[in-house]
C-alpha atoms as a PDB file:
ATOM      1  CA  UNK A   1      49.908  47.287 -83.272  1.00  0.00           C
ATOM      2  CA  UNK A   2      47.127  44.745 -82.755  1.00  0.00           C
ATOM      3  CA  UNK A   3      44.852  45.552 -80.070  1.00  0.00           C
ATOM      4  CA  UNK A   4      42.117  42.653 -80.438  1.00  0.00           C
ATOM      5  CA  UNK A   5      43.005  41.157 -77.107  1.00  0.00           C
ATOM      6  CA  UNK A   6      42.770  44.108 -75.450  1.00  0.00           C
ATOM      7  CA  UNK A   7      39.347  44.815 -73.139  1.00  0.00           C
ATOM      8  CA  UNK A   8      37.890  48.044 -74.605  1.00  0.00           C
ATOM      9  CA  UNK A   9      37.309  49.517 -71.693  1.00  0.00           C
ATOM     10  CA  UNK A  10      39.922  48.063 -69.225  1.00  0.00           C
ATOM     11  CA  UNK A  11      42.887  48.690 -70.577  1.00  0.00           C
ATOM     12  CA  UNK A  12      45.357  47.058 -67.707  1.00  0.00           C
ATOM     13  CA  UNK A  13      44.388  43.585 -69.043  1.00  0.00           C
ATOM     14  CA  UNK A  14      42.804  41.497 -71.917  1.00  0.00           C
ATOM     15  CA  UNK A  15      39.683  41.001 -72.635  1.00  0.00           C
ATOM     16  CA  UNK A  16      38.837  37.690 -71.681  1.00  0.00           C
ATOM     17  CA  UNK A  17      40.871  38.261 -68.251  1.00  0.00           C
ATOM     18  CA  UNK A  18      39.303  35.827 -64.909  1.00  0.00           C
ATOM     19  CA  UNK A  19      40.713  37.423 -61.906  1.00  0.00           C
ATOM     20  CA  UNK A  20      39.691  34.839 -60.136  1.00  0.00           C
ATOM     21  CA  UNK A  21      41.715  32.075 -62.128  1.00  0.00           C
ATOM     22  CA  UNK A  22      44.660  34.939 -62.373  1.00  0.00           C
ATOM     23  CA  UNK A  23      44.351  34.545 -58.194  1.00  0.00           C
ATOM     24  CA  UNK A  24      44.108  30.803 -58.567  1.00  0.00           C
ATOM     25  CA  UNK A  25      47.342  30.524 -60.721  1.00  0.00           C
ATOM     26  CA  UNK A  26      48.865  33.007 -58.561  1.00  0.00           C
ATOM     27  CA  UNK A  27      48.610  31.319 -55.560  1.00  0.00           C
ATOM     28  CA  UNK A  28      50.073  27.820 -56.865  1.00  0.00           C
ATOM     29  CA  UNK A  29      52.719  30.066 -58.085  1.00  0.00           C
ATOM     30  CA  UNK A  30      53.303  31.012 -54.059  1.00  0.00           C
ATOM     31  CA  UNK A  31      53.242  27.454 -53.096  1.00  0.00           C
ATOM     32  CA  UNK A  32      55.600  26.285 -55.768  1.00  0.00           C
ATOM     33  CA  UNK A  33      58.133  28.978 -54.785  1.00  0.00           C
ATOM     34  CA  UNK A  34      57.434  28.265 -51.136  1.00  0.00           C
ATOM     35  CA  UNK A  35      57.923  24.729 -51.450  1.00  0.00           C
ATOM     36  CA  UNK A  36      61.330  24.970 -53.861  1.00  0.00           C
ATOM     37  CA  UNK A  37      62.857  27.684 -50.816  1.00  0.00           C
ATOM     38  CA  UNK A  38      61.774  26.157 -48.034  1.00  0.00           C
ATOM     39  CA  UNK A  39      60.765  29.765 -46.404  1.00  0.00           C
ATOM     40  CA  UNK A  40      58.080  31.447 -46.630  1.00  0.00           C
ATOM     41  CA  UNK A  41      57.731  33.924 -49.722  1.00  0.00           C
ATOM     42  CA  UNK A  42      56.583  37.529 -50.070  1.00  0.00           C
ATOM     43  CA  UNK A  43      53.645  38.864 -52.488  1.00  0.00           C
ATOM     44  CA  UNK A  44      51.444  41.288 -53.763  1.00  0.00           C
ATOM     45  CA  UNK A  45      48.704  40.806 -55.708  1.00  0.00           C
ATOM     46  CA  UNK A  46      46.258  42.253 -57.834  1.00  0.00           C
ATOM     47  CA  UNK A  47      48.181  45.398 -58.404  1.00  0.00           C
ATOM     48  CA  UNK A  48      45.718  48.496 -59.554  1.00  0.00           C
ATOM     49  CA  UNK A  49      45.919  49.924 -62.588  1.00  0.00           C
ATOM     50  CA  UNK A  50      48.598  47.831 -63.351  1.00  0.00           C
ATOM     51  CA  UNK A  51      48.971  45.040 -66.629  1.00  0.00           C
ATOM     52  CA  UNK A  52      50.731  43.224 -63.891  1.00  0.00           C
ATOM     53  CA  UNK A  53      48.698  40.923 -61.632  1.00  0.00           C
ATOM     54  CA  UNK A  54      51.398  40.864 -58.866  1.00  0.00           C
ATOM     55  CA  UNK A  55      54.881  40.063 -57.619  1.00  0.00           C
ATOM     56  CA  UNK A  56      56.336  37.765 -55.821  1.00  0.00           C
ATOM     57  CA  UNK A  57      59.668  37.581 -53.929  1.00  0.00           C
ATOM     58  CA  UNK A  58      61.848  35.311 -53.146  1.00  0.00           C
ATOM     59  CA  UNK A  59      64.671  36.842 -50.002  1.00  0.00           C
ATOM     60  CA  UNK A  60      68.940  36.580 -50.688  1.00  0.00           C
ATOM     61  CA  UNK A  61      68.956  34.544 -47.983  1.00  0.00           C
ATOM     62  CA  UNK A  62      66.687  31.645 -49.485  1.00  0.00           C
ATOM     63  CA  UNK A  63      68.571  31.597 -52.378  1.00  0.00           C
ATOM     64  CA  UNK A  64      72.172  29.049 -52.881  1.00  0.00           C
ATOM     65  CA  UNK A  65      73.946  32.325 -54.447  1.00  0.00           C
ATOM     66  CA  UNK A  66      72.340  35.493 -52.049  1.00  0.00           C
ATOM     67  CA  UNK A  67      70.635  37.230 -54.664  1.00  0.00           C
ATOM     68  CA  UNK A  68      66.897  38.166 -54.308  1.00  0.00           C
ATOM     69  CA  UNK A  69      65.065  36.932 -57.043  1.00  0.00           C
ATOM     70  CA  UNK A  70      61.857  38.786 -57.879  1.00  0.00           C
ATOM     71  CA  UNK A  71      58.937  37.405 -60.402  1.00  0.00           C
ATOM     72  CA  UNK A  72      56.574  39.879 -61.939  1.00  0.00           C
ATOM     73  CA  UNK A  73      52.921  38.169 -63.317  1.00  0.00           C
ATOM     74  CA  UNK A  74      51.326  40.075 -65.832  1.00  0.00           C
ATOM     75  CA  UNK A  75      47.622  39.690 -66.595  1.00  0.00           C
ATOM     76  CA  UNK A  76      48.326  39.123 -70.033  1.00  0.00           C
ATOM     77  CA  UNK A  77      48.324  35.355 -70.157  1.00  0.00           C
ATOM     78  CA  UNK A  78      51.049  33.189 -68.820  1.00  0.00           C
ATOM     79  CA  UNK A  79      53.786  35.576 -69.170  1.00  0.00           C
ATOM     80  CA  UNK A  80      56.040  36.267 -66.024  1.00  0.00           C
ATOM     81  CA  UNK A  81      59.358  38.443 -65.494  1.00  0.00           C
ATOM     82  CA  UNK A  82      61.843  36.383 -62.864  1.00  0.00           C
ATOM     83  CA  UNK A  83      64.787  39.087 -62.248  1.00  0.00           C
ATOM     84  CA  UNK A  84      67.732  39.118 -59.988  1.00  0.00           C
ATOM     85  CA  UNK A  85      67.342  42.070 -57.226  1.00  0.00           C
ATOM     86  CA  UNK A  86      64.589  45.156 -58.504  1.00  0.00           C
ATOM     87  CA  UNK A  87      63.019  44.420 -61.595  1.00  0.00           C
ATOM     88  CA  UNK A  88      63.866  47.973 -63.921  1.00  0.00           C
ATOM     89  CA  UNK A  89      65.716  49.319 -61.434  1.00  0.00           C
ATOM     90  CA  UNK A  90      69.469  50.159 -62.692  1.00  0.00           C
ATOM     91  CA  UNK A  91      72.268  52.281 -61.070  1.00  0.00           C
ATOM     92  CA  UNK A  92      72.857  53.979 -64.640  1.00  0.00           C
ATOM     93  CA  UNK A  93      73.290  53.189 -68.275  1.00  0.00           C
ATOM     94  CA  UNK A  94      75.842  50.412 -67.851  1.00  0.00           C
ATOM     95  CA  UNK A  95      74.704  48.752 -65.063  1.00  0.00           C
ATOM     96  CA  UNK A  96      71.201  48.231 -67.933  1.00  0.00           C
ATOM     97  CA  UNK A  97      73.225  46.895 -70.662  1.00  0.00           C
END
């Protein structure tokens, strides 16, 4: 496994990682969702101890089929996890696959 992006001594994120640009992006991430729901959206940021920079959700009722949709921002680049409901949370086996 290839660990040359990783900071040495932060493990949570890479090495070259700009909270405040993470912040920056974040926030226009906000807006956008803000804008495309018309409602105002919910977030945490700058999780601890976390690879993810923070989460943002969007309610059922926003949304044309009344499913929550949440999106997960890691701190590892530009890579994002949009999910329907909890993000890794599953009733059981099946419910996963």
């Amino acid at each position: 496994m290839s660990r040359e992006l990783d900071d040495p001594e932060w493990f949570e994120r890479p090495r070259d990682y700009d909270r405040r640009q993470a912040g920056a992006l974040f926030n226009g991430l906000v807006a956008c969702l803000e804008d495309s729901f018309a409602t105002q959206r919910v977030s945490e940021r700058d999780t601890q101890d976390s690879s993810e920079y923070g989460r943002v959700t969007v309610s059922a009722d926003a949304t044309a089929c009344g499913t929550r949709i949440v999106v997960c921002v890691s701190k590892f680049g530009s890579l994002a996890l949009v999910c329907a409901e909890d993000p890794g949370a599953f009733l059981g086996t099946g419910e996963v696959q």
